[in-house]
PDB file of N, CA and C in Angstrom:
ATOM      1  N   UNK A   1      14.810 -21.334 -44.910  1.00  0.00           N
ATOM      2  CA  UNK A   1      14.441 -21.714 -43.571  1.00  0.00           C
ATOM      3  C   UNK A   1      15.432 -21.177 -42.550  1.00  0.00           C
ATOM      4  N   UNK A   2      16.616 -21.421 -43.004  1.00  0.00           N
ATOM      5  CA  UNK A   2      17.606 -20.541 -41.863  1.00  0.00           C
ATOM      6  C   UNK A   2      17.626 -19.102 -41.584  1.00  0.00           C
ATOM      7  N   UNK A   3      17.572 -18.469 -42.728  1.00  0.00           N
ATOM      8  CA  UNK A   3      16.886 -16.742 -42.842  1.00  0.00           C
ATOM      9  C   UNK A   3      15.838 -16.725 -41.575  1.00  0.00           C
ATOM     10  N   UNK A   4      14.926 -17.592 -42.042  1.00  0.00           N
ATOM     11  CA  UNK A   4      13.728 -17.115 -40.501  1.00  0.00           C
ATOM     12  C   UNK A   4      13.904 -17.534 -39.408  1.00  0.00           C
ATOM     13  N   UNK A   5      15.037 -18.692 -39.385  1.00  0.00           N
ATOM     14  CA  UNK A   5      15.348 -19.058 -37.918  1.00  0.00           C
ATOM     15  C   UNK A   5      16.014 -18.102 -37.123  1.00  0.00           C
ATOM     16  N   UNK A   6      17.259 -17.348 -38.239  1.00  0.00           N
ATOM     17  CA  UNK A   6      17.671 -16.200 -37.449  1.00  0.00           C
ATOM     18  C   UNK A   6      16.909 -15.139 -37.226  1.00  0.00           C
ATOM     19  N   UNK A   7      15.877 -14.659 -38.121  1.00  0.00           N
ATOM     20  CA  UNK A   7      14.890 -13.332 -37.803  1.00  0.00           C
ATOM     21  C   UNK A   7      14.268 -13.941 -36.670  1.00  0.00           C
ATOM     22  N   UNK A   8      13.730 -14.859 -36.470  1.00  0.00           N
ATOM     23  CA  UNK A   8      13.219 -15.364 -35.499  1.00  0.00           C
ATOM     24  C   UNK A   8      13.858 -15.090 -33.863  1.00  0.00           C
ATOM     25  N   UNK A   9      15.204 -16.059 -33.650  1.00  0.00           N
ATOM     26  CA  UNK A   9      16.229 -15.360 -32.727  1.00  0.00           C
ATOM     27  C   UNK A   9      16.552 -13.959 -32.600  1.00  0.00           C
ATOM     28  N   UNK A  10      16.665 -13.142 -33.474  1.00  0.00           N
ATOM     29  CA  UNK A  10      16.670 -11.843 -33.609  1.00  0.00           C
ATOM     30  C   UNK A  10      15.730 -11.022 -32.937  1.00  0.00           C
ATOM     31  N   UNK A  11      14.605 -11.485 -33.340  1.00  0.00           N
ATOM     32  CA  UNK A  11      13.611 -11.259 -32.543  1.00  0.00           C
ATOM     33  C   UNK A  11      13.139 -11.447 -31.079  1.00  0.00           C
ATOM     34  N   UNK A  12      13.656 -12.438 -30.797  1.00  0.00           N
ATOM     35  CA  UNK A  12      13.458 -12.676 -29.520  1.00  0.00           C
ATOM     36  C   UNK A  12      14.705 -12.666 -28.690  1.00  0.00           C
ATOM     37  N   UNK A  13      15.898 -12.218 -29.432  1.00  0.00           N
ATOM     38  CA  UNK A  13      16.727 -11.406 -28.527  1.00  0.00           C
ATOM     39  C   UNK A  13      16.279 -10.289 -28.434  1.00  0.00           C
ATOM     40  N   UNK A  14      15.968  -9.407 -28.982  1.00  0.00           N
ATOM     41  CA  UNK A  14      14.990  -8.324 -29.163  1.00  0.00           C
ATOM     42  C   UNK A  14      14.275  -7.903 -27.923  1.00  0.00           C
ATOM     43  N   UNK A  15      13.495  -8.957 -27.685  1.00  0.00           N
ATOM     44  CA  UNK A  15      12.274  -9.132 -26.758  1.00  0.00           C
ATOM     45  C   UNK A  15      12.593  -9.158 -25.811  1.00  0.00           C
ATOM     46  N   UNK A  16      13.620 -10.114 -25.353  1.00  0.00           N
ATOM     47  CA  UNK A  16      14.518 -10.423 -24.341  1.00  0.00           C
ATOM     48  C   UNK A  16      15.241  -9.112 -23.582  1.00  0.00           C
ATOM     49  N   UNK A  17      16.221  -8.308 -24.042  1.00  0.00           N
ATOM     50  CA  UNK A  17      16.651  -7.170 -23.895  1.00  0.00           C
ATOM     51  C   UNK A  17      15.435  -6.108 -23.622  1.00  0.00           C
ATOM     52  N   UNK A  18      14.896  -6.164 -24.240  1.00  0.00           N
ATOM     53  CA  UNK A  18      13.521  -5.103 -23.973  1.00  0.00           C
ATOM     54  C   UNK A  18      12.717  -5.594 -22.481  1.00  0.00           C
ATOM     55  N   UNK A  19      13.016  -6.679 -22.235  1.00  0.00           N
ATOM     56  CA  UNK A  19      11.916  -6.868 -20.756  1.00  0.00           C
ATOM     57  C   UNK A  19      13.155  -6.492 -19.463  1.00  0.00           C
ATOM     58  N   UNK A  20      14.507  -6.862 -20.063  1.00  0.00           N
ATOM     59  CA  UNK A  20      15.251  -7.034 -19.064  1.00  0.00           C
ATOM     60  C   UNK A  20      15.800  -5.505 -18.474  1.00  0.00           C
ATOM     61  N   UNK A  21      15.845  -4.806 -19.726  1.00  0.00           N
ATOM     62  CA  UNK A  21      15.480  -2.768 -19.209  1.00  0.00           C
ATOM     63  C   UNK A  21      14.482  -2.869 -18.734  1.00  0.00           C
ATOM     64  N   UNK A  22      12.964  -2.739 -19.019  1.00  0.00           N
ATOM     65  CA  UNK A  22      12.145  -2.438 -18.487  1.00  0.00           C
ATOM     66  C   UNK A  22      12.241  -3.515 -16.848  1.00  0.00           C
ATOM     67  N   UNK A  23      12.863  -4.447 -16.350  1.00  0.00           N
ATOM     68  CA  UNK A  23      12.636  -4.918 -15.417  1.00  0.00           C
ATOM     69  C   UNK A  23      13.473  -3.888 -14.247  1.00  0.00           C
ATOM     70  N   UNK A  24      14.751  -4.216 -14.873  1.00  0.00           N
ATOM     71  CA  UNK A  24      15.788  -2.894 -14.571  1.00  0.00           C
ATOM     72  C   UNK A  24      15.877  -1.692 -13.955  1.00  0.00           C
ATOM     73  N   UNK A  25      14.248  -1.197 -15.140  1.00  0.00           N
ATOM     74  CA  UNK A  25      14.210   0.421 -14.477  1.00  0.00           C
ATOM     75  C   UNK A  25      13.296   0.145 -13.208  1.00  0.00           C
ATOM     76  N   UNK A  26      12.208  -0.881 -13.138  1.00  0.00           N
ATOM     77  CA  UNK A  26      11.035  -1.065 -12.510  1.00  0.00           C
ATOM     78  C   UNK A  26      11.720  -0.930 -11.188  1.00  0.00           C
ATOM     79  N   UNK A  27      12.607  -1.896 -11.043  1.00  0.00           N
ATOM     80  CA  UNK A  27      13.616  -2.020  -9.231  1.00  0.00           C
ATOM     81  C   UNK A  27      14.381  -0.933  -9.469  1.00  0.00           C
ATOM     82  N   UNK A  28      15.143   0.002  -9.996  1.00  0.00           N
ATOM     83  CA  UNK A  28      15.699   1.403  -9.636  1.00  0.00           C
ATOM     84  C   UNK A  28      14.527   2.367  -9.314  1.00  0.00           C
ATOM     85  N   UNK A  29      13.049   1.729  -9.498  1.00  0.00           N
ATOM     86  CA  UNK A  29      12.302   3.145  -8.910  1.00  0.00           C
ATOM     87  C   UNK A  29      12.207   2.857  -7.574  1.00  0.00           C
ATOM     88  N   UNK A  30      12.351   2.045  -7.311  1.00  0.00           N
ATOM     89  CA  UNK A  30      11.165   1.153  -5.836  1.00  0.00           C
ATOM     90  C   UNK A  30      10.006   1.139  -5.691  1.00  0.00           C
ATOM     91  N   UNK A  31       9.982   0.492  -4.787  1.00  0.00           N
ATOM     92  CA  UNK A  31       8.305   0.338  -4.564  1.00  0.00           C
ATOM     93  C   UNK A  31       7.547   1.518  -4.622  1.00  0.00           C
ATOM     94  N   UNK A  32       6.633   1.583  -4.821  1.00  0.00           N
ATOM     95  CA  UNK A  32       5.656   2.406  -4.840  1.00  0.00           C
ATOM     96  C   UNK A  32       4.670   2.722  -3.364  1.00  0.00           C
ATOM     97  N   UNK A  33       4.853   4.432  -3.080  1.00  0.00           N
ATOM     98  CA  UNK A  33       4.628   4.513  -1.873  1.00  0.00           C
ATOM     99  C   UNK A  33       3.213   4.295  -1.653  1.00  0.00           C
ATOM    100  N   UNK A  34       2.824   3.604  -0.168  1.00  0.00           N
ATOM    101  CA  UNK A  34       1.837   3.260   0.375  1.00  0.00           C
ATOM    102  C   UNK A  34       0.441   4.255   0.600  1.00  0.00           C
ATOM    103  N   UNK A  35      -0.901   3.612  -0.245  1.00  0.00           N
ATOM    104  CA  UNK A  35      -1.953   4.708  -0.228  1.00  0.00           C
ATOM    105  C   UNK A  35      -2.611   4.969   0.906  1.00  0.00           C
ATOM    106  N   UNK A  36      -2.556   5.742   1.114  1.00  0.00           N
ATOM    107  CA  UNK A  36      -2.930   6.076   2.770  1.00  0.00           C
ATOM    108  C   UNK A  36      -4.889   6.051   2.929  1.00  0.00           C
ATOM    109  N   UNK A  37      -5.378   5.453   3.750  1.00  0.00           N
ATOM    110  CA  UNK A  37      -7.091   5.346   3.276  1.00  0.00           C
ATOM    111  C   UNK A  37      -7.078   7.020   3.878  1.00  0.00           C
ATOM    112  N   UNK A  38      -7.940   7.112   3.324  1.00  0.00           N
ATOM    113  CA  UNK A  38      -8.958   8.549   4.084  1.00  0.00           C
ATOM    114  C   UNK A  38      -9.576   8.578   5.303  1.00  0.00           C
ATOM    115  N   UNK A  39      -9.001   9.599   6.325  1.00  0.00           N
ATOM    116  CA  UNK A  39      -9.386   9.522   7.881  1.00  0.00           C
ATOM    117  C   UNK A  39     -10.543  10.178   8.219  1.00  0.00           C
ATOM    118  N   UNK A  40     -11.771   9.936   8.983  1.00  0.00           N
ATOM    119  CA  UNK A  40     -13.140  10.478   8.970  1.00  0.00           C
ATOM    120  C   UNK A  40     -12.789  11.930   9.305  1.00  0.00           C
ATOM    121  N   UNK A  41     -13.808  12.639   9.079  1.00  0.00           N
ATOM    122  CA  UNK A  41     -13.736  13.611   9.661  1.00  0.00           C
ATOM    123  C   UNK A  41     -13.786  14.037  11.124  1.00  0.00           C
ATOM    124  N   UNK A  42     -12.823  15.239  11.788  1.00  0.00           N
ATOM    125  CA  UNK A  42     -12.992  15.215  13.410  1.00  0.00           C
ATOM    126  C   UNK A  42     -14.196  15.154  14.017  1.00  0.00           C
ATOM    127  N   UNK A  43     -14.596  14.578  15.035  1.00  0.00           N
ATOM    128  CA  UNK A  43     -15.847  15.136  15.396  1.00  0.00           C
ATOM    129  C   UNK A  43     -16.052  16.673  16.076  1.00  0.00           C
ATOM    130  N   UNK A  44     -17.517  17.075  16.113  1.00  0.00           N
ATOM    131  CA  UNK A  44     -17.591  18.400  16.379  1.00  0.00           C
ATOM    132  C   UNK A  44     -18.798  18.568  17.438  1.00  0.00           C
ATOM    133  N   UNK A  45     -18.246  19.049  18.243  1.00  0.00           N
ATOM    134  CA  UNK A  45     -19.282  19.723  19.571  1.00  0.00           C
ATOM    135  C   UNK A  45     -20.180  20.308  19.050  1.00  0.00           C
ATOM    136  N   UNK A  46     -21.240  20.348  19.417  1.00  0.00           N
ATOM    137  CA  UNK A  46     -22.680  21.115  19.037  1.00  0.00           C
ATOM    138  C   UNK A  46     -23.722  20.653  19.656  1.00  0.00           C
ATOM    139  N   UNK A  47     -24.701  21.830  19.862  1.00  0.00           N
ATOM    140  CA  UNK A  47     -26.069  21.747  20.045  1.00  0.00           C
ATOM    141  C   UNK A  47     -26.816  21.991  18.805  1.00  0.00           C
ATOM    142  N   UNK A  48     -27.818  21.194  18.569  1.00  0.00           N
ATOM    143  CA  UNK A  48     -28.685  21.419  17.306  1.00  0.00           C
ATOM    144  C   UNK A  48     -29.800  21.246  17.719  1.00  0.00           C
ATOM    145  N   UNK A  49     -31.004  21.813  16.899  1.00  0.00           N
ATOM    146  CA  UNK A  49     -32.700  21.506  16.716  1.00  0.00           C
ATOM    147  C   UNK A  49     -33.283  21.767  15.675  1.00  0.00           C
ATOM    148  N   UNK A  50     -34.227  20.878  15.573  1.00  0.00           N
ATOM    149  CA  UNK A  50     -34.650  20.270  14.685  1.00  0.00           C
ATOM    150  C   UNK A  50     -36.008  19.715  15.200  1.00  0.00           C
ATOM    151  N   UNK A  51     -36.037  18.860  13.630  1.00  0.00           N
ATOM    152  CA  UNK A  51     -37.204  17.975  13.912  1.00  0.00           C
ATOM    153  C   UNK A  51     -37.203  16.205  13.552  1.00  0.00           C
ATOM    154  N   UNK A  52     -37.739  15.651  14.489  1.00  0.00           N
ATOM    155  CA  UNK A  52     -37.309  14.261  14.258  1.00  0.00           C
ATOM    156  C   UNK A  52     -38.300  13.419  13.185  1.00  0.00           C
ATOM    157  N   UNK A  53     -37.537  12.543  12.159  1.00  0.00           N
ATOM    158  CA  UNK A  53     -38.228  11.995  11.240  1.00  0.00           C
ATOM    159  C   UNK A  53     -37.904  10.166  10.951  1.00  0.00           C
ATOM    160  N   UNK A  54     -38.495   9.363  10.472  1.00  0.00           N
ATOM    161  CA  UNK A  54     -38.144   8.341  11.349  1.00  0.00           C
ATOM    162  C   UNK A  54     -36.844   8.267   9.655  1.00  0.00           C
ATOM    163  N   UNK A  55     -35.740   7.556  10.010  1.00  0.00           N
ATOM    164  CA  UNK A  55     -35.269   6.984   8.978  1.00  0.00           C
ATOM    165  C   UNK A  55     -35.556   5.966   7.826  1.00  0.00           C
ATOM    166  N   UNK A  56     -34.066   5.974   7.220  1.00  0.00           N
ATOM    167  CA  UNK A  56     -34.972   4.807   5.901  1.00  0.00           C
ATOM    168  C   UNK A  56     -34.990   3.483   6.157  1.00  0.00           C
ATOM    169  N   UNK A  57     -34.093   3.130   7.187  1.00  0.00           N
ATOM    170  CA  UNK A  57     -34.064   1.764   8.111  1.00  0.00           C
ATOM    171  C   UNK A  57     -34.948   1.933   9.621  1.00  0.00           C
ATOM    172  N   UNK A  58     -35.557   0.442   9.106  1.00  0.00           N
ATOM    173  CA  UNK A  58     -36.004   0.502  10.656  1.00  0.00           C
ATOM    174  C   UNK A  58     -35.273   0.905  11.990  1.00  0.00           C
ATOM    175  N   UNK A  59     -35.575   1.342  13.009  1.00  0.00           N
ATOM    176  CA  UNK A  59     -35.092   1.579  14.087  1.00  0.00           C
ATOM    177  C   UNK A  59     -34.109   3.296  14.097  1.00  0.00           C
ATOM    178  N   UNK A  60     -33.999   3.782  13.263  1.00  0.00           N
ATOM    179  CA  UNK A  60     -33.049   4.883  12.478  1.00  0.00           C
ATOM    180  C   UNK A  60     -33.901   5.666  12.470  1.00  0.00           C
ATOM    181  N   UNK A  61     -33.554   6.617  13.056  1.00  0.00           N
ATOM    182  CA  UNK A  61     -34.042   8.755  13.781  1.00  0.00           C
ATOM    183  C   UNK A  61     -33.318   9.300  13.260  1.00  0.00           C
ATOM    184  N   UNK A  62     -33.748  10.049  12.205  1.00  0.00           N
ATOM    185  CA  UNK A  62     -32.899  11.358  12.167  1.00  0.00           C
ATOM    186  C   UNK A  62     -33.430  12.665  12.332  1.00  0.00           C
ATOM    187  N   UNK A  63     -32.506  13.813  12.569  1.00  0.00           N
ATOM    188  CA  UNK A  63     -33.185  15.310  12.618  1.00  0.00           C
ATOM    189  C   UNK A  63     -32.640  16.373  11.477  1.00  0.00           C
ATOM    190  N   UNK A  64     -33.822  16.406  11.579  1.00  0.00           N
ATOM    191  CA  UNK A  64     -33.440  17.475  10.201  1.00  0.00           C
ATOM    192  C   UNK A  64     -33.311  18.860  10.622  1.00  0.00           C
ATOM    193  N   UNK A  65     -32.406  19.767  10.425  1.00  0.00           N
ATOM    194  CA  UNK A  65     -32.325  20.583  11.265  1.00  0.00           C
ATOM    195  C   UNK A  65     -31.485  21.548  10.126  1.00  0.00           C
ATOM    196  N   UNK A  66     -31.348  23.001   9.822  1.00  0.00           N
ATOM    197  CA  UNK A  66     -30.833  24.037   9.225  1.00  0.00           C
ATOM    198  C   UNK A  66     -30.634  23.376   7.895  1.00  0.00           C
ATOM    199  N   UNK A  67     -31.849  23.066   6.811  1.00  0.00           N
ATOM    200  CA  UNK A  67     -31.102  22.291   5.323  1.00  0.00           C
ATOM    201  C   UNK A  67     -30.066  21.148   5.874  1.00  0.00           C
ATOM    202  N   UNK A  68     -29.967  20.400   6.895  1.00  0.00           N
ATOM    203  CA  UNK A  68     -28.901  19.086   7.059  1.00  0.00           C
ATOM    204  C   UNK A  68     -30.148  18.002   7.868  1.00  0.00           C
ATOM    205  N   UNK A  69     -29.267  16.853   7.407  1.00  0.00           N
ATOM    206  CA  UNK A  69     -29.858  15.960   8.183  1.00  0.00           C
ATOM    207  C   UNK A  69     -28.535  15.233   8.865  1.00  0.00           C
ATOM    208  N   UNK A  70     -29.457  14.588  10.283  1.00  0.00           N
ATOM    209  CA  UNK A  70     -28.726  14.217  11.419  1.00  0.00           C
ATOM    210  C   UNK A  70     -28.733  12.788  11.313  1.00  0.00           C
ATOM    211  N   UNK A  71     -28.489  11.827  11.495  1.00  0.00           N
ATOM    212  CA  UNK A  71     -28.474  10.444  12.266  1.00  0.00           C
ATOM    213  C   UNK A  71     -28.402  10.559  13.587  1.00  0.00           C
ATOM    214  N   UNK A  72     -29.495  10.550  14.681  1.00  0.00           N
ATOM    215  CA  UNK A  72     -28.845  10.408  15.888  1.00  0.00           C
ATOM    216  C   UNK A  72     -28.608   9.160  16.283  1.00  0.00           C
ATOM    217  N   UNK A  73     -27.404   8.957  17.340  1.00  0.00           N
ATOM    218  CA  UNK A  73     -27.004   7.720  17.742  1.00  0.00           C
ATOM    219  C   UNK A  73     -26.764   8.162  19.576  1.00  0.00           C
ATOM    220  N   UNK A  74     -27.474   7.044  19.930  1.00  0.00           N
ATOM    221  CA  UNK A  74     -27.142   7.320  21.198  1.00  0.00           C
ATOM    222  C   UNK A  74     -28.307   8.186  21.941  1.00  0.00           C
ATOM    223  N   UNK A  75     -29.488   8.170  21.148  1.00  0.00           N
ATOM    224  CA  UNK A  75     -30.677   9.577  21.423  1.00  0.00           C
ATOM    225  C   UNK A  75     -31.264   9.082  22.593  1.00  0.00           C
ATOM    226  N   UNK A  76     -31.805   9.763  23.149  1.00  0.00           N
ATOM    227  CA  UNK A  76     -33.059   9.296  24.268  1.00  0.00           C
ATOM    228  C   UNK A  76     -34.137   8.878  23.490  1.00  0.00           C
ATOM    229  N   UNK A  77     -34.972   7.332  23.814  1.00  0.00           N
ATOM    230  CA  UNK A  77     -35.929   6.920  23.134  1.00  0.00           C
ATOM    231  C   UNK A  77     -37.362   8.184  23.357  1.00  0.00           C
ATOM    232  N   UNK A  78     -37.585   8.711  24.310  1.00  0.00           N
ATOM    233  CA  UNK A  78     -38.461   9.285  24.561  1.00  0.00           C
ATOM    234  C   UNK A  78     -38.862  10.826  23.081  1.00  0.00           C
ATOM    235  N   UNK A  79     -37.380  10.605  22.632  1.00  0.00           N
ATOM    236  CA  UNK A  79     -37.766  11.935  21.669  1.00  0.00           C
ATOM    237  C   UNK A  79     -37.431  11.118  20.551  1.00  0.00           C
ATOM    238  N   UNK A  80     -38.015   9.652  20.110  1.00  0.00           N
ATOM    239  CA  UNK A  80     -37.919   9.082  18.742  1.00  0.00           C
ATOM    240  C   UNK A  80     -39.565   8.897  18.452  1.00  0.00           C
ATOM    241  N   UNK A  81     -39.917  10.303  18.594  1.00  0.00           N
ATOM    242  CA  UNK A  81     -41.615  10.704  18.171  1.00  0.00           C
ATOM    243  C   UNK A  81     -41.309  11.633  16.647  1.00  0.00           C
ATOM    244  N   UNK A  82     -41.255  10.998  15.755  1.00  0.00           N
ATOM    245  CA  UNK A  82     -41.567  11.747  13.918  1.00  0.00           C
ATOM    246  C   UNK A  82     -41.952  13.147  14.008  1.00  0.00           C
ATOM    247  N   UNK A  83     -41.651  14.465  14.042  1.00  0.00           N
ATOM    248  CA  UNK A  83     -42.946  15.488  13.859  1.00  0.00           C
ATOM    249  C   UNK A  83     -42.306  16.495  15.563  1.00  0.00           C
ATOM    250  N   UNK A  84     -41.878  15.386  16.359  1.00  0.00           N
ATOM    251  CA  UNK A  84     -41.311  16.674  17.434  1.00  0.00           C
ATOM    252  C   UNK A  84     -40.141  17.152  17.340  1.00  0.00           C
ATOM    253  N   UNK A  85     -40.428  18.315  17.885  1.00  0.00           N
ATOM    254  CA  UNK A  85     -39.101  19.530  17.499  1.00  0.00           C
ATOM    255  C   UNK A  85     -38.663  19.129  19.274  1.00  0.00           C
ATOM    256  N   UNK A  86     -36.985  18.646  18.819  1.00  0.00           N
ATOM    257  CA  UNK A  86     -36.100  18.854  19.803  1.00  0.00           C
ATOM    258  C   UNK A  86     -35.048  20.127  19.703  1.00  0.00           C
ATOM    259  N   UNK A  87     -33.854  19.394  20.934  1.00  0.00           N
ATOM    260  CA  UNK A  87     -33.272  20.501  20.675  1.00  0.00           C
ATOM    261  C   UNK A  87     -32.028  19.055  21.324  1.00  0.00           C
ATOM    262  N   UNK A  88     -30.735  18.814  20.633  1.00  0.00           N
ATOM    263  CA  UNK A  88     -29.538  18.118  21.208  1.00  0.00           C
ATOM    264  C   UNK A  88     -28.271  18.767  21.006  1.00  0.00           C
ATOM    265  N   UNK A  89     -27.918  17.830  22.163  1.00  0.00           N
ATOM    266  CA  UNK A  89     -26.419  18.438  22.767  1.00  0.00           C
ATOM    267  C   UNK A  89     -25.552  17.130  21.980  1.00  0.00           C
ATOM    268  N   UNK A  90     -24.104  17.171  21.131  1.00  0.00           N
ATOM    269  CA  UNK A  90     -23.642  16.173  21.361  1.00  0.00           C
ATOM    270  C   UNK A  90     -22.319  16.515  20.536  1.00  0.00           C
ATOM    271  N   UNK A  91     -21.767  14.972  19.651  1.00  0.00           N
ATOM    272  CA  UNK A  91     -20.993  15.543  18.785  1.00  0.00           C
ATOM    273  C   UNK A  91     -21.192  14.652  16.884  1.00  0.00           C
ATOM    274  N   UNK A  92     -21.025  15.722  16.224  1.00  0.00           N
ATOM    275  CA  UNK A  92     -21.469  15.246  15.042  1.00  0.00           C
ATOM    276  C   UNK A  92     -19.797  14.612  14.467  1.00  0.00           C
ATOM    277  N   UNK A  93     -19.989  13.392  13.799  1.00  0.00           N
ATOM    278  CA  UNK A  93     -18.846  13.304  13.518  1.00  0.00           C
ATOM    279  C   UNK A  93     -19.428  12.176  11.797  1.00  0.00           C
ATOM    280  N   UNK A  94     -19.006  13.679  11.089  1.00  0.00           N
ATOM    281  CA  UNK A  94     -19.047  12.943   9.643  1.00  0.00           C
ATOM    282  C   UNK A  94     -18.264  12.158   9.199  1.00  0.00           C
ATOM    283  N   UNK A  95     -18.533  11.244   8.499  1.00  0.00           N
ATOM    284  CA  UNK A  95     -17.737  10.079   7.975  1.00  0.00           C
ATOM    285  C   UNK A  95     -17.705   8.699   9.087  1.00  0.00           C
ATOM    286  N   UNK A  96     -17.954   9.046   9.410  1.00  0.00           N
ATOM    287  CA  UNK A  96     -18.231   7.509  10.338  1.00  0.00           C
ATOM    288  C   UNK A  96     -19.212   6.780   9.902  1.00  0.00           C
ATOM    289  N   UNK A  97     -18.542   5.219   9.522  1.00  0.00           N
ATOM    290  CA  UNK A  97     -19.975   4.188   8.950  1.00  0.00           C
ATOM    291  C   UNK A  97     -20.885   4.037  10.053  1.00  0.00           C
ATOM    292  N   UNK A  98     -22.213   4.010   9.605  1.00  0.00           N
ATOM    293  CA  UNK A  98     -23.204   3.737  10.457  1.00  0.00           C
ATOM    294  C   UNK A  98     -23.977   2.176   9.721  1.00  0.00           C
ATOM    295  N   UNK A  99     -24.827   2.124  10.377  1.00  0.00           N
ATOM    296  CA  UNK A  99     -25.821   0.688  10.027  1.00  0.00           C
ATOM    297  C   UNK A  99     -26.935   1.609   9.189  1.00  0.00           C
ATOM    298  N   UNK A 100     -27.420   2.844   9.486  1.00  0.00           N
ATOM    299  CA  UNK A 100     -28.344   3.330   9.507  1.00  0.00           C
ATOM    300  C   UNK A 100     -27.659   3.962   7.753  1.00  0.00           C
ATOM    301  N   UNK A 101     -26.565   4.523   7.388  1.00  0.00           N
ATOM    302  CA  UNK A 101     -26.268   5.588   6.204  1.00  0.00           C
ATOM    303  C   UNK A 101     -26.919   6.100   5.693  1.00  0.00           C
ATOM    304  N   UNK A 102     -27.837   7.227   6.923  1.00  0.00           N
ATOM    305  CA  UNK A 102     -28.291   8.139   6.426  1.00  0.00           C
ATOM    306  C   UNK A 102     -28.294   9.354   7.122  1.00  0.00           C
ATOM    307  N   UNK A 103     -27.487  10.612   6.412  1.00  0.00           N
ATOM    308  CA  UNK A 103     -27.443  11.851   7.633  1.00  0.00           C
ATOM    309  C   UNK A 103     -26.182  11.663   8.428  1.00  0.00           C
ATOM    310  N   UNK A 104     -25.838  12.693   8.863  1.00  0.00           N
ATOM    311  CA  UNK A 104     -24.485  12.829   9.543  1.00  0.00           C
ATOM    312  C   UNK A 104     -24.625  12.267  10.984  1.00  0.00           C
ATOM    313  N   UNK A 105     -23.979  11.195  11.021  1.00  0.00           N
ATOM    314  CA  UNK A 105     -23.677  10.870  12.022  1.00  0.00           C
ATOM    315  C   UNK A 105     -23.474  11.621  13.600  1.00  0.00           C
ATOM    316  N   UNK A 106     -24.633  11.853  14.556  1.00  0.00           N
ATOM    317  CA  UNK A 106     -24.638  12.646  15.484  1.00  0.00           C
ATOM    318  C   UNK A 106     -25.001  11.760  17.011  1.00  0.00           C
ATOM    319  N   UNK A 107     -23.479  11.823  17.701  1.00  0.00           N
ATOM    320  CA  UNK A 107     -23.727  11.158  18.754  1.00  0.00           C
ATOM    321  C   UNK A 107     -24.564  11.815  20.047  1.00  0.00           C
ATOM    322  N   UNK A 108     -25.552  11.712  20.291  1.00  0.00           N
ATOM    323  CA  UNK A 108     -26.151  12.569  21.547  1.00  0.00           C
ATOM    324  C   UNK A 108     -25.796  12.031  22.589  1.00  0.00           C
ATOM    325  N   UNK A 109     -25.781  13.394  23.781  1.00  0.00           N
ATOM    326  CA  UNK A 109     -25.326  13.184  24.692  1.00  0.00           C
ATOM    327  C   UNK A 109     -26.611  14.040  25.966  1.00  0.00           C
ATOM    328  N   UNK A 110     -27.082  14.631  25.068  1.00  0.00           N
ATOM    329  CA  UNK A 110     -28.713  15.187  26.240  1.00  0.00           C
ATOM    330  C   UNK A 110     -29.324  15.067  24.927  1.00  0.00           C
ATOM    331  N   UNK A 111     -30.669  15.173  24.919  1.00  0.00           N
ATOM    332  CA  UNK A 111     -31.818  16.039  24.231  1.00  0.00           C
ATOM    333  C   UNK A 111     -33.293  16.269  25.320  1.00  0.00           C
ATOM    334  N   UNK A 112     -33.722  16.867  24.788  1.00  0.00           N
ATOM    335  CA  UNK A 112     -35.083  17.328  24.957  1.00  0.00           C
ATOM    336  C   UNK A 112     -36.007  18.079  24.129  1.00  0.00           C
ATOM    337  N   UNK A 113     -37.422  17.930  23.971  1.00  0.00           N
ATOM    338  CA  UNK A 113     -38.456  18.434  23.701  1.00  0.00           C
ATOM    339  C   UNK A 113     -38.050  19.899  23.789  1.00  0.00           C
ATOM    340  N   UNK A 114     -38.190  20.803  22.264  1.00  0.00           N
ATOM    341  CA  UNK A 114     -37.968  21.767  22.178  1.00  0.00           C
ATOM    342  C   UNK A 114     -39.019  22.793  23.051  1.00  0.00           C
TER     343      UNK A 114
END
């Protein structure tokens, strides 16, 4: 019985020493540097045209225009007709959450009937 009391202690001096390096090295690294989130993309000046289609949420226009699709935000209601070809002025700025998440985010600032 005394044999295993000491393997026992042995052991858990063992254990002991082993957490107290590893604690050791953990505070000689320091903290661990801060993850920075991901910043949207810049926005970008442009005129585009297209054609307007209604989105997958109610109230949500987008234009589909060169293989891309648009989200417009900010559009004139008069050109949220499905099927007409406009033509807008504004700025597209990808990565920005929308309500709508669908199509690149495109703030208008004119449009009109192509």
């Amino acid at each position: 019985m005394d044999a295993l009391r000491l393997l026992l202690c042995a052991g858990l001096a063992v254990a002991a020493v082993g957490c107290a390096v590893q604690q050791d090295s953990a505070t000689q690294a320091g903290p661990a540097p801060p993850v920075a989130a991901p910043a949207p993309d810049r926005a970008e000046r442009a005129t585009i045209s297209g054609t307007i289609a209604s989105g997958v949420e109610t109230g949500c226009y987008v234009l589909r225009s060169g293989g891309k699709l648009y989200q417009l935000i900010g559009d004139d209601p008069d050109i949220r007709r499905p099927g007409l070809h406009v033509v807008v002025r504004g700025e597209a700025r990808p990565g920005t959450p929308t309500t709508c998440m669908q199509g690149i985010p495109f703030h208008v600032t004119d449009a009109r009937p192509a």
